[in-house]
Protein backbone atom coordinates (compact mmCIF):
# COMPACT_ATOMS: atom_id res chain seq x y z
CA UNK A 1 -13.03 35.39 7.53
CA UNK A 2 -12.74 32.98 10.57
CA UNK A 3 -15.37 30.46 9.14
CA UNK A 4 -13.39 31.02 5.63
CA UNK A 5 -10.62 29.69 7.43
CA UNK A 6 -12.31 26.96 9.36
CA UNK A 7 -13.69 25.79 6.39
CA UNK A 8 -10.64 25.34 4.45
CA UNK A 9 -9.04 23.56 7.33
CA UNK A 10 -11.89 20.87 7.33
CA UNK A 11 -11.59 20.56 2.89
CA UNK A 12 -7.81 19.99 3.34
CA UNK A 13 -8.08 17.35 6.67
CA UNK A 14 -11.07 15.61 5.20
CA UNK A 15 -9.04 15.21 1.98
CA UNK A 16 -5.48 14.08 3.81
CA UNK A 17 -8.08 11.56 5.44
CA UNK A 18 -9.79 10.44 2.28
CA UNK A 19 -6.47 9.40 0.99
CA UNK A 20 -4.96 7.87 3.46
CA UNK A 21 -8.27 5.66 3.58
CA UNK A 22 -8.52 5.10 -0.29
CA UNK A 23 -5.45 2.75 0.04
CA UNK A 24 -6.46 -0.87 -0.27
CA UNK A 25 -5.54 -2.33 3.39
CA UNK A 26 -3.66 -5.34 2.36
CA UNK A 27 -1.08 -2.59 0.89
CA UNK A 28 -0.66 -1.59 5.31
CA UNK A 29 0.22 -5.40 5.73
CA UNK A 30 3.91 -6.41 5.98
CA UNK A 31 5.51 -8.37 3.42
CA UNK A 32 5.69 -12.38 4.68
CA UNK A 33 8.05 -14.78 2.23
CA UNK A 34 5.44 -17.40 2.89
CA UNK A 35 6.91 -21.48 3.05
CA UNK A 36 8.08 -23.65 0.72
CA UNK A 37 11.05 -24.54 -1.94
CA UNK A 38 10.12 -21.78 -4.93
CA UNK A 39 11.84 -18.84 -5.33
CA UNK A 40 9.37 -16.08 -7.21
CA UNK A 41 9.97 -12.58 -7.63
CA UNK A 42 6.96 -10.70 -6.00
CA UNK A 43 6.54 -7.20 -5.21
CA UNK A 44 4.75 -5.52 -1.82
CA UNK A 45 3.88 -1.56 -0.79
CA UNK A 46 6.17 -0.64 1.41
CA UNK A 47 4.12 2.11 3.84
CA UNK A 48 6.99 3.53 5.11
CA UNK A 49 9.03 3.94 1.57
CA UNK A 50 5.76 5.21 0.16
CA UNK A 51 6.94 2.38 -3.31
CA UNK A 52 7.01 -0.88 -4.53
CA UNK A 53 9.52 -2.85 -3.35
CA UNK A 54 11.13 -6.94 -4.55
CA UNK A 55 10.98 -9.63 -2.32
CA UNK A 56 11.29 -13.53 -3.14
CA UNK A 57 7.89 -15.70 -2.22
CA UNK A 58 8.47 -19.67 -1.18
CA UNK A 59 5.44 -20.50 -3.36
CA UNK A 60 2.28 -20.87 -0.38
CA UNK A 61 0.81 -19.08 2.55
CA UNK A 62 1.76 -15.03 2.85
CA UNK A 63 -0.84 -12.08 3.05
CA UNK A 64 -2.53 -9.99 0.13
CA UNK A 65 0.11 -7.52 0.19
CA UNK A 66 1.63 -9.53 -2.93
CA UNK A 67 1.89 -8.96 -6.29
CA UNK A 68 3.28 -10.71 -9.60
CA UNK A 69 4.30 -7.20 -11.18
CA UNK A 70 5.68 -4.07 -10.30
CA UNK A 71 2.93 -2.13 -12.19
CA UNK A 72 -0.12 -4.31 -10.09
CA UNK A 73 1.69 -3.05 -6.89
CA UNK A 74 1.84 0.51 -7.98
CA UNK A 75 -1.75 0.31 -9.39
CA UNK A 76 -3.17 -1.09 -6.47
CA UNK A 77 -1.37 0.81 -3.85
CA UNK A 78 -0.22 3.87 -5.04
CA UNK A 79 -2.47 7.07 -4.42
């Protein structure tokens, strides 16, 4: 019963783990507006909100945690 046990424990942190590592790592990076004179709607994974969230882009520089839709966030970031 014990190794029954021990078992399940591994299955269940081996999956927590396998999530939490199946996110793409530019959805862990923190939105950055980036520089310039544009104003576009973008969308970033917020790790703490576990969503999508809106945020205006200046046009150049920022990180990978960017996207042009809400669905491209939520497909690329959401597990």
């Amino acid at each position: 019963m014990k190794s029954c046990t021990l078992a399940l424990v591994v299955l269940v942190t081996l999956s927590v783990i396998q999530l939490t590592v199946a996110r793409k790592p530019v959805c862990l990076l923190p939105p950055v507006a980036g520089r310039g004179n544009l104003a576009k709607t973008r969308y970033y994974w917020d790790t703490a909100a576990s969503r999508c969230r809106r945020f205006t882009f200046k046009g150049f520089g920022g990180n990978g945690n960017r996207f042009v839709t809400m669905l491209d966030c939520m497909a690329s970031c959401r597990n």
